[in-house]
Each structure stands twice: as C-alpha cells, then as structure tokens.
Protein backbone atom coordinates (compact mmCIF):
# COMPACT_ATOMS: atom_id res chain seq x y z
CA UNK A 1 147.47 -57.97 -59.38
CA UNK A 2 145.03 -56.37 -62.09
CA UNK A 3 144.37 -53.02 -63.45
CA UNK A 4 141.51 -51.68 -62.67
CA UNK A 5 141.05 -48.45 -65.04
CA UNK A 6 138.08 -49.10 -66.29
CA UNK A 7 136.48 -51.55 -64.13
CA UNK A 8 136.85 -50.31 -60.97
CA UNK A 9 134.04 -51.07 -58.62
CA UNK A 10 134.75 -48.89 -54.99
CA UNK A 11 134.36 -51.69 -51.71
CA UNK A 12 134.10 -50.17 -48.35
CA UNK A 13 136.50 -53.26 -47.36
CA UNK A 14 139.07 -51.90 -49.77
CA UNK A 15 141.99 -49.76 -48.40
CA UNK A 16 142.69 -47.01 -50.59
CA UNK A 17 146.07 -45.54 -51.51
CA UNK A 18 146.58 -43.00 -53.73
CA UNK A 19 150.15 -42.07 -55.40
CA UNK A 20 151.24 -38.93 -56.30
CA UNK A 21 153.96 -36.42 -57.53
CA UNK A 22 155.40 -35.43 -60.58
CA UNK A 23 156.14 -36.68 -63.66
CA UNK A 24 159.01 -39.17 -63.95
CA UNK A 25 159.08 -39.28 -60.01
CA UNK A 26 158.91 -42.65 -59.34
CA UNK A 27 155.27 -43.53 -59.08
CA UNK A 28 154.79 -46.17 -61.65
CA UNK A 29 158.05 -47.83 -60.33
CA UNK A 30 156.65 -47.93 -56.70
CA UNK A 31 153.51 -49.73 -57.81
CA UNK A 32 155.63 -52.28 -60.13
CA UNK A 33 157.38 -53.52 -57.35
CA UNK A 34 154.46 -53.87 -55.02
CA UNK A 35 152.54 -55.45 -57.95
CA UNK A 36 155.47 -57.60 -58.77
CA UNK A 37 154.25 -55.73 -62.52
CA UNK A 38 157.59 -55.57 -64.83
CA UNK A 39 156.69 -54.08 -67.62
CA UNK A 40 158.08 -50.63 -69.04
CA UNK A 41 156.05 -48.08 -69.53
CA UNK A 42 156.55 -46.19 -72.66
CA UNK A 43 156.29 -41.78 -72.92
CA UNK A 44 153.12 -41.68 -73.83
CA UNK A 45 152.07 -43.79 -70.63
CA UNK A 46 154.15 -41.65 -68.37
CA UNK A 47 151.92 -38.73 -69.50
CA UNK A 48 149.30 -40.35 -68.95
CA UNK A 49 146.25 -38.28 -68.24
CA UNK A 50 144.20 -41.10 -66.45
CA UNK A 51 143.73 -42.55 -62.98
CA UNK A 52 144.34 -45.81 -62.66
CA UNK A 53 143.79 -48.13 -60.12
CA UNK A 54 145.65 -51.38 -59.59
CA UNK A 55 144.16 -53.39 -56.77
CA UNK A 56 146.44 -56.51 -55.18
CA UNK A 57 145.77 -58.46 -52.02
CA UNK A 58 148.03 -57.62 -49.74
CA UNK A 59 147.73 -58.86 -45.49
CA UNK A 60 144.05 -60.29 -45.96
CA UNK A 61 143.21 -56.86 -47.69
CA UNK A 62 142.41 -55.41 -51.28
CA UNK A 63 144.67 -52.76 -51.38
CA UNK A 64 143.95 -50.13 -54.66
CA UNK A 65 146.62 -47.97 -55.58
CA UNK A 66 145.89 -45.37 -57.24
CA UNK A 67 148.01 -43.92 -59.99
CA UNK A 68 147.43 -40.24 -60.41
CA UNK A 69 148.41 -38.18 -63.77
CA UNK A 70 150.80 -35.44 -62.41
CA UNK A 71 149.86 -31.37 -62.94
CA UNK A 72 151.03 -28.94 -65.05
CA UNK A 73 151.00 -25.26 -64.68
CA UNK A 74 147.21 -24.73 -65.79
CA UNK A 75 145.81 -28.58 -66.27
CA UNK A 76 142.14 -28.03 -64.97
CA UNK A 77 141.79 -31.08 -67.30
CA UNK A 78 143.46 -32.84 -64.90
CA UNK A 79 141.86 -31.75 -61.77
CA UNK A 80 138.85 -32.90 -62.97
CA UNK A 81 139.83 -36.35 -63.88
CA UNK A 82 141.32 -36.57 -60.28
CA UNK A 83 137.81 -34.91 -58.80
CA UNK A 84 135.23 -37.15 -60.76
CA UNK A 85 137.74 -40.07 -59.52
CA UNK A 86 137.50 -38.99 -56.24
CA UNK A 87 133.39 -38.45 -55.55
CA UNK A 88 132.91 -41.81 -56.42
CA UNK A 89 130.44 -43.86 -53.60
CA UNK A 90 130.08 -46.88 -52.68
CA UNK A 91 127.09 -49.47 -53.21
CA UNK A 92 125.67 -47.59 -49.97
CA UNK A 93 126.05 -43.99 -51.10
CA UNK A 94 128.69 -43.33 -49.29
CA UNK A 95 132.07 -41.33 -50.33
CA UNK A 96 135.10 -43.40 -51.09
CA UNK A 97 137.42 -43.26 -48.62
CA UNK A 98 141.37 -42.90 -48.94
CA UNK A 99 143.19 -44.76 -46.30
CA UNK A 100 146.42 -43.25 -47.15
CA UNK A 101 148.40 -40.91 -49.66
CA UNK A 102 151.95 -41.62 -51.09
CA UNK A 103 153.05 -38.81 -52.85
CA UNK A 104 156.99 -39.74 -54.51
CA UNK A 105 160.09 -37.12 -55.12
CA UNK A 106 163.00 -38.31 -56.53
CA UNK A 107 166.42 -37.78 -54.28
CA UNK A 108 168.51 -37.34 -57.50
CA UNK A 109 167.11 -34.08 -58.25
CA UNK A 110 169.40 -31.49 -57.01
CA UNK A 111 167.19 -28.87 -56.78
CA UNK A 112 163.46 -28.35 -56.41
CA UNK A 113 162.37 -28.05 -60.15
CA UNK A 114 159.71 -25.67 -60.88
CA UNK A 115 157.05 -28.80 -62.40
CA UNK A 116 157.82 -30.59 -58.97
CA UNK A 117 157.15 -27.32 -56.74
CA UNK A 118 153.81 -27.10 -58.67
CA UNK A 119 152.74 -30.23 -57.67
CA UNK A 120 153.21 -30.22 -54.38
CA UNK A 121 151.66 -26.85 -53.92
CA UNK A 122 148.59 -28.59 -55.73
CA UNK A 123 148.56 -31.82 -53.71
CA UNK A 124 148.99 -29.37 -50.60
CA UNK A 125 145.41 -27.98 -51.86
CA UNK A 126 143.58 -30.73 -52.82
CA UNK A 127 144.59 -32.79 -50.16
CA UNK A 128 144.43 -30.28 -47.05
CA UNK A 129 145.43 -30.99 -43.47
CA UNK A 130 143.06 -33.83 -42.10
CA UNK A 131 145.33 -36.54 -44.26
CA UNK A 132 148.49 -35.60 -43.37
CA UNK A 133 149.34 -38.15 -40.48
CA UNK A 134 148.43 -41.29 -43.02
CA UNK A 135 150.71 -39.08 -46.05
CA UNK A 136 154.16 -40.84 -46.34
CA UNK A 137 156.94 -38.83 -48.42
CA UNK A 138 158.37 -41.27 -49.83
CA UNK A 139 162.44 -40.03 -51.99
CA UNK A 140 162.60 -42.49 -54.47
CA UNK A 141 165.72 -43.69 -56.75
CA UNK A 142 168.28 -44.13 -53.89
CA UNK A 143 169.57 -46.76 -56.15
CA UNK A 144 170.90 -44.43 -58.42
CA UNK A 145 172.45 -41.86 -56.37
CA UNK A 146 175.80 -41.54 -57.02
CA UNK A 147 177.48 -38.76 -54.64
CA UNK A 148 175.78 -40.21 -50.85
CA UNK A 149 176.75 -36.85 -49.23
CA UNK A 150 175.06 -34.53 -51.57
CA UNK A 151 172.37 -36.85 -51.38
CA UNK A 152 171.95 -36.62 -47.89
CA UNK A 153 172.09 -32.72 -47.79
CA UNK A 154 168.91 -33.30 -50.78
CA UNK A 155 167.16 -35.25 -48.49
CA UNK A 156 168.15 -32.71 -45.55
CA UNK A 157 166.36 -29.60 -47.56
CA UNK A 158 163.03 -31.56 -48.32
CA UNK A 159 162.50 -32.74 -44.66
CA UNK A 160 163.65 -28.77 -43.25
CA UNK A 161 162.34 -26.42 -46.28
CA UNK A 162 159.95 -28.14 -48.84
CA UNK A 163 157.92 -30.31 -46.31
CA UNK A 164 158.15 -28.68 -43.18
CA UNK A 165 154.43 -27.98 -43.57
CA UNK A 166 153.69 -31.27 -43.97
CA UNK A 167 155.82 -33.07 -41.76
CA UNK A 168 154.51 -30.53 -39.02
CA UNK A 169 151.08 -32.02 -39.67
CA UNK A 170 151.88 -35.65 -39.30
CA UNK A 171 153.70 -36.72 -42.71
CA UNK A 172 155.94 -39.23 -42.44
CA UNK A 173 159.33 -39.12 -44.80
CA UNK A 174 161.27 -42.78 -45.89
CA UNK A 175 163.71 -44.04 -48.58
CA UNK A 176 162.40 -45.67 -51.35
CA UNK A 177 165.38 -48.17 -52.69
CA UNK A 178 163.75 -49.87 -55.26
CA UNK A 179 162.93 -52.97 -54.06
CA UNK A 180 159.67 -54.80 -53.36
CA UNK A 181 160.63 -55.16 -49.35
CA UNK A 182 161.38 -51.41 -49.14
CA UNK A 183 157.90 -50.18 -51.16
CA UNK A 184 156.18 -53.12 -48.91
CA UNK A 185 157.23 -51.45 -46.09
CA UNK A 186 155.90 -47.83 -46.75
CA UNK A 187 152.36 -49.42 -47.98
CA UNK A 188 152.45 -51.66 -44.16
CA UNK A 189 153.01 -48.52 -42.16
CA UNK A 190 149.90 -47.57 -43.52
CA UNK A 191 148.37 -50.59 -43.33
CA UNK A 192 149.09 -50.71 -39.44
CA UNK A 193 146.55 -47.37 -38.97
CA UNK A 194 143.90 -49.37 -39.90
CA UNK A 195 140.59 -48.05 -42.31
CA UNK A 196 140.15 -44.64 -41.88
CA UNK A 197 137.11 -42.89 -39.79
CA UNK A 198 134.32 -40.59 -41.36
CA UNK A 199 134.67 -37.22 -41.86
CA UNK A 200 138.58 -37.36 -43.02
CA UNK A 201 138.05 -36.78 -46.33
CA UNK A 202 140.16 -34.99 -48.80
CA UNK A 203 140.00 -31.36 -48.82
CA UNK A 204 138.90 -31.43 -52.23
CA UNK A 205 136.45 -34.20 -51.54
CA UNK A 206 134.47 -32.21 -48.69
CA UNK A 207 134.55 -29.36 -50.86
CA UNK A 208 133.10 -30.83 -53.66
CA UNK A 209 130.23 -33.30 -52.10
CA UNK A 210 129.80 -31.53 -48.54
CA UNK A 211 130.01 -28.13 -49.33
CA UNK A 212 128.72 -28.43 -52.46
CA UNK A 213 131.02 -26.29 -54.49
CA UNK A 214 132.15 -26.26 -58.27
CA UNK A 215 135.46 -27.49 -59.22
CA UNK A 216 137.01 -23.71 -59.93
CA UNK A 217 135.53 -22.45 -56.73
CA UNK A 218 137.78 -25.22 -54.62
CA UNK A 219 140.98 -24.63 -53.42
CA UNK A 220 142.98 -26.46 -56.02
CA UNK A 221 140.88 -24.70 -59.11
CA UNK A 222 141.96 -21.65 -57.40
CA UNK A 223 145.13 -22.81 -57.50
CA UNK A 224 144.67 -23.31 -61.34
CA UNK A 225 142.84 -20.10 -62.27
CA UNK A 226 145.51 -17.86 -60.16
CA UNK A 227 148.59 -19.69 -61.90
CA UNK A 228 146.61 -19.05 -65.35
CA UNK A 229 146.17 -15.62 -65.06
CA UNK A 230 149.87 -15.23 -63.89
CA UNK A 231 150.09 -16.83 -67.12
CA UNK A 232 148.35 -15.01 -69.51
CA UNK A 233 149.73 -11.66 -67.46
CA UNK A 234 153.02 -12.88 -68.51
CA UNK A 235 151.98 -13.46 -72.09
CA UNK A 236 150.40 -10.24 -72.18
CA UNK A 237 153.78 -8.31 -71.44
CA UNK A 238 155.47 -9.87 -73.52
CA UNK A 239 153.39 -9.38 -76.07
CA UNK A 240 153.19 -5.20 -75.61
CA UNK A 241 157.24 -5.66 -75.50
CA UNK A 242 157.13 -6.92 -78.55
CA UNK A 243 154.70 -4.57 -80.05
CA UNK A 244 156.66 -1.59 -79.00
CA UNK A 245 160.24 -2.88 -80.23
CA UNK A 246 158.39 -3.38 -83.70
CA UNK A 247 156.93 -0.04 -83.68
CA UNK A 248 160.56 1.08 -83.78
CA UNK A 249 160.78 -0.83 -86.55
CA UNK A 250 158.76 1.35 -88.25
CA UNK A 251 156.34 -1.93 -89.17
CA UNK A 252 152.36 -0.50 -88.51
CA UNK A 253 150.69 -3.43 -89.58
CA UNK A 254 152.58 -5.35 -87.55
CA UNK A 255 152.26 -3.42 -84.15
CA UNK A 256 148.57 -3.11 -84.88
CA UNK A 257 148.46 -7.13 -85.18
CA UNK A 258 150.16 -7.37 -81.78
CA UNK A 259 148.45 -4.34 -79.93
CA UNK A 260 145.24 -6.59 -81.25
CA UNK A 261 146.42 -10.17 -79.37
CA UNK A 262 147.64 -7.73 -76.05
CA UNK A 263 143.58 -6.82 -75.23
C-alpha cells in the first residue's frame, strides 16, 4: 500500500474509487482495512482538507482510493480541491476516469444530522446520475451498534427516505462490519463491472472540462453560493433583531454600529 498525496501519477490501467461522506463517517477506517494501514489518525487529520489517494494492488489491478475531505455548509475551498483533483488527465490527455464511488454513513447515528444531510445533497450534485449504478452506500460501524432493532429501523429510513433517489438510479446499499473481508467485498462488487466506458463522467467533471464552465456556475457551486446566501440572510436578521432590541435600550451608538454590519 502507499500514499499517494503528492505523487500521484493518473494510469488509464488504474481503477479509480473515490470515498466519500461526512466527517467521522467511517472513511479513513474503510481504507485502513483494505490497506491493511493501522495507524490512528489524529483531529487534525480527520479534518483534513486534502485528497488523498492510496493506491494498493488488489486482483491483478492498481486500485486508488481516494480519500475525499468532507463539506461544510459554505466550503467552496473544498470544492475546489475536489474539482482540480478531479480534471486531472492522463499521459494521453484524456480525463481521469472513476470506476466507482463509495460514499460511507454511519448506522449509529440515530438521526440524519444536519453536516451529514449536507453532504449528501453535495455528493448528489457533483456526482449526478450517470454514476449511480457503480455508487455503493456503504453503513459503516455495525460493530458498535448496540440496540440491533433500532439499528435495523436506521438502516430501514436511509434505504426508504434518504437514498431513495439514489437507490432508484442504481446505488447499491451493504453493511460495513469492520473487517478487511467485509470492505474487500464492497471494493470486488465494483471490481466485477469492470473499467468504466467514456462519456460517464462525473457531473461535475463534464461540467467543468466539456462544458466548459467555472466552478460557481456548476451545480455543486450552486449548491455553495445558495446555502451562503441562506447564510448571510440568516446573519442579516439576526443582526436587525439585535439592533432593534438595543434601540430599546436606549444605546444610539450601538444600534448605529449594528444597522452599519445589517447593509
């Protein structure tokens, strides 16, 4: 196994996963055991805003997984770490190719959190349709699921609510249990489609080199730029709130100082 951050050279002959989801979902983990890689990873590498490859052979093939940072509400920073990562070509000018997408949810959340909803509305958008029969939703941390029923209901609500969508469009759902045999499994059903055929690229990637857009103008900076100004809106608000309770404070220098941040 070796990490291949910085020296990653793209191979036609390579097959391409990329892993996604939130924060603290399991990702790392996943790649650990199919790396046979046991070291911890500390906070600051959990945050990590990097993508980083780690290539192994695996059946006669390189196979590069690709560690993706997670997104937060407005992290264009991020997109465009993931984009530049993504319009890479090979020696012949071609576009890298992902053979497959593993995006990871852990089982022992009972509810939909509001960081893991905004990720997979982003990896709905930079991802697109065209993928979806080589995505595998993979619910990680079985292992430490304590109450099996409840569990099952979790599991229940992703596959009938959260990921109708995508199941609809070909996604596949399995267990991940922690082990090297179960996360070798999930990679080999991929494996078993075989390299992928041109033209099923990314959303994000035909937006970007085929039709030639800028990052903000693509689905997932719209994505971005709408949740911002939802943001600042909010901020706003709360701001002219503020600014009126004061005023009945009978505090004008104050009021004027927030009337001034509300425009």
């Amino acid at each position: 196994m070796s990490r291949d951050k910085d020296r990653f050279r793209p191979d036609p002959d390579d097959f391409v996963i990329l892993v996604m989801g939130p924060t603290g979902s399991g990702k790392s983990n996943f790649i650990n055991k199919l790396t046979g890689n046991t070291e911890r990873r500390t906070a600051s590498d959990l945050e990590s805003q990097d993508v980083t490859p780690y290539s192994i052979s695996y059946q006669g093939l390189r196979v590069v997984l690709v560690d993706t940072p997670s997104f937060d509400d407005t992290d264009s920073e991020i997109l465009r770490v993931i984009a530049e990562w993504l319009i890479q070509k090979y020696p012949d000018g071609t576009l890298i190719k992902i053979a497959g997408i593993i995006y990871a949810h852990r089982i022992t959340d009972d509810r939909m959190s509001g960081s893991a909803y905004r990720n997979l509305q982003m990896f709905g958008r930079l991802c697109g349709s065209v993928p979806l029969p080589r995505t595998r939703l993979i619910t990680t941390m079985w292992d430490q699921a304590k109450d099996q029923a409840a569990t099952l209901r979790r599991e229940t609500q992703l596959k009938d609510e959260f990921w109708r969508a995508l199941i609809d469009g070909g996604a596949t759902v399995h267990r991940s249990y922690n082990t090297p045999n179960s996360a070798q499994e999930i990679v080999g059903s991929l494996l078993r489609m075989g390299h992928i055929e041109d033209g099923e690229e990314l959303l994000l990637q035909e937006e970007l080199v085929e039709q030639q857009k800028r990052l903000n103008e693509t689905e997932a900076g719209k994505l971005i730029y709408h949740r911002l100004q939802n943001l600042l809106a909010d901020q706003r608000k709360m701001l002219k709130d503020l600014a009126e309770e004061t005023k009945q404070q009978n505090n004008p220098d104050l009021v004027k100082s927030l009337r001034a941040e509300v425009r």
